[in-house]
Protein backbone atom coordinates (compact mmCIF):
# COMPACT_ATOMS: atom_id res chain seq x y z
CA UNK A 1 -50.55 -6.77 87.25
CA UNK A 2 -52.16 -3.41 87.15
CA UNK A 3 -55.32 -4.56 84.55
CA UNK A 4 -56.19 -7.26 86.76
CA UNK A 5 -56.04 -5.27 89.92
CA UNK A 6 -57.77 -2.13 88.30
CA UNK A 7 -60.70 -5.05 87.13
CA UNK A 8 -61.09 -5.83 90.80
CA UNK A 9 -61.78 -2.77 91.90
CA UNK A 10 -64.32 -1.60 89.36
CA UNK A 11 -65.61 -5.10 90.39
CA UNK A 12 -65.60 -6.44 86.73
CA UNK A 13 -64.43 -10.17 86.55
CA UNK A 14 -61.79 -11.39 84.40
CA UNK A 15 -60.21 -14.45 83.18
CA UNK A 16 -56.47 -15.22 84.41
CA UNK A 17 -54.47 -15.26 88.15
CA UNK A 18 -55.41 -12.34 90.51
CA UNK A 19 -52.59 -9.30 90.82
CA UNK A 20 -50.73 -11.69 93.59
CA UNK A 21 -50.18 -14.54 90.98
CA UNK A 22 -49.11 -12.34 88.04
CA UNK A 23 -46.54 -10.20 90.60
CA UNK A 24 -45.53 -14.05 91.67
CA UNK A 25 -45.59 -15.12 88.10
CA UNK A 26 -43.46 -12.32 86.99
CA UNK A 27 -41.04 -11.86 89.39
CA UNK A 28 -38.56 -15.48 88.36
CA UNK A 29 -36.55 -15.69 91.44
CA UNK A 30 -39.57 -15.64 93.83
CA UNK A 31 -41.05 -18.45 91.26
CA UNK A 32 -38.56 -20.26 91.05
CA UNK A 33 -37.64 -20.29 95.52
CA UNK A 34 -41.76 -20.86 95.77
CA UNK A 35 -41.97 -23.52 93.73
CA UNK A 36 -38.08 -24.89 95.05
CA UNK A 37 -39.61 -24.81 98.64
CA UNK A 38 -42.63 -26.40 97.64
CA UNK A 39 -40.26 -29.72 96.35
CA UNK A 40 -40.74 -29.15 92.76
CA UNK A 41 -37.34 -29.80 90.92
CA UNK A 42 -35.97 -26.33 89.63
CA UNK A 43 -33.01 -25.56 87.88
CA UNK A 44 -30.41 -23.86 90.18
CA UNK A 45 -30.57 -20.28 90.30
CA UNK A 46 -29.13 -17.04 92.15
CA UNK A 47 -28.97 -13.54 92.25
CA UNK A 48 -25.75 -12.05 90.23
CA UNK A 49 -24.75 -10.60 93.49
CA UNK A 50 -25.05 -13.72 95.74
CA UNK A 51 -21.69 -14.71 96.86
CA UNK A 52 -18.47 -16.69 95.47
CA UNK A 53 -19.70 -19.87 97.28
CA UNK A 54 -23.44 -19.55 96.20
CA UNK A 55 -21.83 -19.04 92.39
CA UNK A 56 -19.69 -21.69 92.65
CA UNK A 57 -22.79 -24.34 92.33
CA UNK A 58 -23.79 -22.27 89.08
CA UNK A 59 -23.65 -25.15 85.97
CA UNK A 60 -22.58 -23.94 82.70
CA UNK A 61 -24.43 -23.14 79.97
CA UNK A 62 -26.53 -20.50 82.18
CA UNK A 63 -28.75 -18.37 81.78
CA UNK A 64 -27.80 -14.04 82.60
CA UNK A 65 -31.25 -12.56 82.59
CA UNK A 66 -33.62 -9.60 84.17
CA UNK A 67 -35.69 -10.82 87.38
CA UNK A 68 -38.70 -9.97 86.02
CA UNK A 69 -37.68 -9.98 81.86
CA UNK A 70 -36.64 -13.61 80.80
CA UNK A 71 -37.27 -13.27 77.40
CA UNK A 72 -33.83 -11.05 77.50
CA UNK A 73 -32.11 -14.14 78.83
CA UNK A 74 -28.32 -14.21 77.74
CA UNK A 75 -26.83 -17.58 77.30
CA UNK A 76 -22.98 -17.26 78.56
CA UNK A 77 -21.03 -20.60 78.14
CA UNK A 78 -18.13 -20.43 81.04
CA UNK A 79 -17.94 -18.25 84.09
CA UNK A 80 -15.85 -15.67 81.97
CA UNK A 81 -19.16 -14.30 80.50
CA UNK A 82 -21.03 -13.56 83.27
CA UNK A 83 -19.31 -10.06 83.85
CA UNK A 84 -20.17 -9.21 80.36
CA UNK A 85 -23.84 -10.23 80.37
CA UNK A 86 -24.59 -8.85 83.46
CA UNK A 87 -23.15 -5.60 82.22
CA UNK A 88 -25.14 -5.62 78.93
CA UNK A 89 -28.41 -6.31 80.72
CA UNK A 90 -27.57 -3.54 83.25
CA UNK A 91 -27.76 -1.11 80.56
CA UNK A 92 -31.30 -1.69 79.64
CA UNK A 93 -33.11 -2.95 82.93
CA UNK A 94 -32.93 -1.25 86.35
CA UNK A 95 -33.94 -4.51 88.24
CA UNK A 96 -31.70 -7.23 89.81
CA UNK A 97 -30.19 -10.18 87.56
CA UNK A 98 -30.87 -13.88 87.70
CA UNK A 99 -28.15 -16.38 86.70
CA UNK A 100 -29.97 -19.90 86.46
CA UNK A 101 -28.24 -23.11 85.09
CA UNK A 102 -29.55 -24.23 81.25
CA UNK A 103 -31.26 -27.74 81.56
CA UNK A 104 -29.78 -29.56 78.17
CA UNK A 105 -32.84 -31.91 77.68
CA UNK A 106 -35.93 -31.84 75.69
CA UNK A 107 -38.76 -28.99 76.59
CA UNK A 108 -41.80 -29.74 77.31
CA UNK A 109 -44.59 -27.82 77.17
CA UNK A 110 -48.10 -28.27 79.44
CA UNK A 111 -51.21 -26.07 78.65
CA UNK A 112 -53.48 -26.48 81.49
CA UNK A 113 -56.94 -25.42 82.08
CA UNK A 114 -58.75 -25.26 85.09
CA UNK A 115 -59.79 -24.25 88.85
CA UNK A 116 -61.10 -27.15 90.92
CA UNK A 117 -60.60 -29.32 88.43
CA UNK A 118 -57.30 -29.19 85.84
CA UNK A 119 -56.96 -30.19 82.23
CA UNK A 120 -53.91 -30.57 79.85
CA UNK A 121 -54.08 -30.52 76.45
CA UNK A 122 -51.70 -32.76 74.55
CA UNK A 123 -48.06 -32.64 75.42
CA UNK A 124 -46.06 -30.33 73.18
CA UNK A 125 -42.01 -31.48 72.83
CA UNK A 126 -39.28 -29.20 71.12
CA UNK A 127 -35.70 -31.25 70.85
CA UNK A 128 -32.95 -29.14 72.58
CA UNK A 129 -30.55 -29.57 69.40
CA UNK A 130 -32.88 -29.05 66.30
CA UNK A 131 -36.04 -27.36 67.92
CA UNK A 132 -38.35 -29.20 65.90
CA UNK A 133 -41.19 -29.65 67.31
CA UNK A 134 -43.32 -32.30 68.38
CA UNK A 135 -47.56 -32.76 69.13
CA UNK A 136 -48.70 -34.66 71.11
CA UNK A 137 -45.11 -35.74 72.00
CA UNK A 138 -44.06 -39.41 71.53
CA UNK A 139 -42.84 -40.39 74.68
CA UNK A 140 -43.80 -42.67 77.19
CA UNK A 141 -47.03 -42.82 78.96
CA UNK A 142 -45.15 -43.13 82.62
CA UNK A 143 -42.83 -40.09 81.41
CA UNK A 144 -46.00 -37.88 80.31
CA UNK A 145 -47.98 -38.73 83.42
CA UNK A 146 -44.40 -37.15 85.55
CA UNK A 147 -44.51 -34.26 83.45
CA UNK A 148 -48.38 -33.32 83.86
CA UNK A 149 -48.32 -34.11 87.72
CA UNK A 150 -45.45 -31.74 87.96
CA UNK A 151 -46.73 -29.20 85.65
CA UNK A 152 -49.99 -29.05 87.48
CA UNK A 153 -48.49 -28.83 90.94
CA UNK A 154 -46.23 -25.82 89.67
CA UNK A 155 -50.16 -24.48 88.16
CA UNK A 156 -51.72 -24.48 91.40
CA UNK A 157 -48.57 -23.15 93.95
CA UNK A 158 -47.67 -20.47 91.96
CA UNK A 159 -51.45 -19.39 91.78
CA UNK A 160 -52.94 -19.76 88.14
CA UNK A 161 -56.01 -19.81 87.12
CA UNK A 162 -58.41 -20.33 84.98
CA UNK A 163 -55.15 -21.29 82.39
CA UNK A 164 -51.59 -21.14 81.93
CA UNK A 165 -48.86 -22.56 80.07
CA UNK A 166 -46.33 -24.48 81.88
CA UNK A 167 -42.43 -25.07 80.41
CA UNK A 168 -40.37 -27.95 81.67
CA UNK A 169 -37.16 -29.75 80.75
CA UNK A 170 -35.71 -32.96 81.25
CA UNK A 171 -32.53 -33.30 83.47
CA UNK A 172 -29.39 -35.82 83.15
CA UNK A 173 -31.66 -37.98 85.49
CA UNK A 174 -34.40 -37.81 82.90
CA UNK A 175 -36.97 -35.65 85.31
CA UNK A 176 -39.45 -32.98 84.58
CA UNK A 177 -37.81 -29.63 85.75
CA UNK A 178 -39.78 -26.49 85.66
CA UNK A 179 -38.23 -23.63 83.68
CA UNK A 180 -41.08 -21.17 83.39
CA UNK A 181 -44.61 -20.27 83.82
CA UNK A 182 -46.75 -18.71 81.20
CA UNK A 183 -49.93 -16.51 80.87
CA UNK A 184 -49.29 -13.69 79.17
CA UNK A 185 -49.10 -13.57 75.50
CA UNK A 186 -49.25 -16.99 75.01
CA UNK A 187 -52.01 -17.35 72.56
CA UNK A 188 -50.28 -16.61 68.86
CA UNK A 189 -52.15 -17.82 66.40
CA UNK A 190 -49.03 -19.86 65.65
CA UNK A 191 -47.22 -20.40 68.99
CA UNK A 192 -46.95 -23.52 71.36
CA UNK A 193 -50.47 -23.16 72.60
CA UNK A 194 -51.98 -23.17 69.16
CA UNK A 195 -50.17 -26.25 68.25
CA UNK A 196 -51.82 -28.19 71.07
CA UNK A 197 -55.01 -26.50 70.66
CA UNK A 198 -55.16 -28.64 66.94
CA UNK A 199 -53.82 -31.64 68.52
CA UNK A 200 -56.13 -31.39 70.80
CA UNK A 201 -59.19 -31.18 68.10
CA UNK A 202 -60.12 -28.26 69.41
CA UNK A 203 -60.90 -24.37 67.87
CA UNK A 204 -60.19 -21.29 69.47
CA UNK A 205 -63.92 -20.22 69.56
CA UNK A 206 -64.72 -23.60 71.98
CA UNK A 207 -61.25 -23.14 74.30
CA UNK A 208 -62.06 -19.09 74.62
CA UNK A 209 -65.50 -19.50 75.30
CA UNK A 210 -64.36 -22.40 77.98
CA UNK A 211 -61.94 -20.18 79.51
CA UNK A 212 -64.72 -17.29 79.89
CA UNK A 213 -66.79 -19.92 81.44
CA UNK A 214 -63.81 -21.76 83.99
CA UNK A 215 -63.56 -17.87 85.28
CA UNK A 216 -67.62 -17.07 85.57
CA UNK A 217 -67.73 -20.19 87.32
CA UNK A 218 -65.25 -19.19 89.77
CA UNK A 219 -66.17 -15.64 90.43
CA UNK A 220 -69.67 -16.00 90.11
CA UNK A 221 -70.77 -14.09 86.97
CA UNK A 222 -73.35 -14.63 84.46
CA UNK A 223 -72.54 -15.03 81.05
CA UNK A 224 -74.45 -13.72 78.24
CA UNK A 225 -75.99 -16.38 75.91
């Protein structure tokens, strides 16, 4: 949040969603309500301190995690280890806590590229049991089509730009739910993003120097040749 914004007001353009989207990004339960509001299927969610009635609707396995932190995520089974989880996050993060139900199906994951126009690279599958992974993902063409319309949707209400990576999972009725939005530290020269990258026939040279231009095309800038 705080490179971006200091960027902006040196006037230097950048590549990636303004402070707004990265606070909207980072903060999960505002994601997840925005994009809930907007009609894109979420998995339930709730603050730890909601009430009885609101926790009642929680689905096990579920997720104990930091607002803002979801790669500290705690995965309690029954509603027995909530107590416990919420404690042990307390200890290291002063922020509130998230409980959000675990989707069981497969995840999918979208890398999208773009401003006026958005671009996906091949599909990217991990199976929930034996996390292999799997791209482009061999599904069917009416079940990828479901899961880029929704990943794009969730691209352009929660602000992205430029590119982001968007995680989904399938629910008991076999539909795209999003889980999570990516666009920090997402481009490991052996994580998700680099798979598709080679699927896509593509080298990280040609999809950097396309990002640099999506964001000089959008802000105006001139790039050097």
């Amino acid at each position: 949040i705080h490179v971006p914004a200091m960027l902006e007001m040196a006037g230097i353009a950048y590549t990636g969603p303004d402070p707004i989207g990265h606070a909207r990004i980072q903060d999960r339960f505002t994601l997840l309500l925005l994009l809930q509001k907007a009609g894109l299927p979420v998995p339930f969610f709730c603050l730890a301190n909601d009430t009885d009635s609101v926790l009642s609707n929680l689905v096990f396995p579920a997720l104990v995690l930091p607002r803002s932190d979801p790669e500290a995520a705690i995965l309690v089974k029954t509603v027995n280890g909530i107590a416990k989880a919420v404690e042990q996050i307390s200890l290291n993060y002063d922020q509130e806590i998230l409980l959000q139900s675990q989707i069981p199906g497969p995840e999918f994951r979208v890398t999208i590229l773009g401003n006026t126009y958005l671009e996906c690279l091949p599909l990217l599958r991990i199976d929930n049991v034996s996390q292999q992974r799997e791209c482009p993902a061999l599904i069917e063409t009416t079940l990828a089509d479901r899961i880029r319309d929704c990943a794009c949707r969730a691209y352009r209400i929660a602000g992205c730009k430029d590119y982001a990576r968007i995680d989904l999972r399938l629910n008991a009725n076999n539909e795209p739910c999003i889980v999570g939005i990516q666009v920090q530290e997402i481009f490991a020269r052996k994580g998700s993003v680099a798979t598709m990258i080679e699927a896509a026939g593509l080298d990280w040279k040609g999809l950097l120097r396309h990002i640099i231009e999506l964001a000089a095309a959008r802000t105006g800038s001139e790039l050097a040749t």
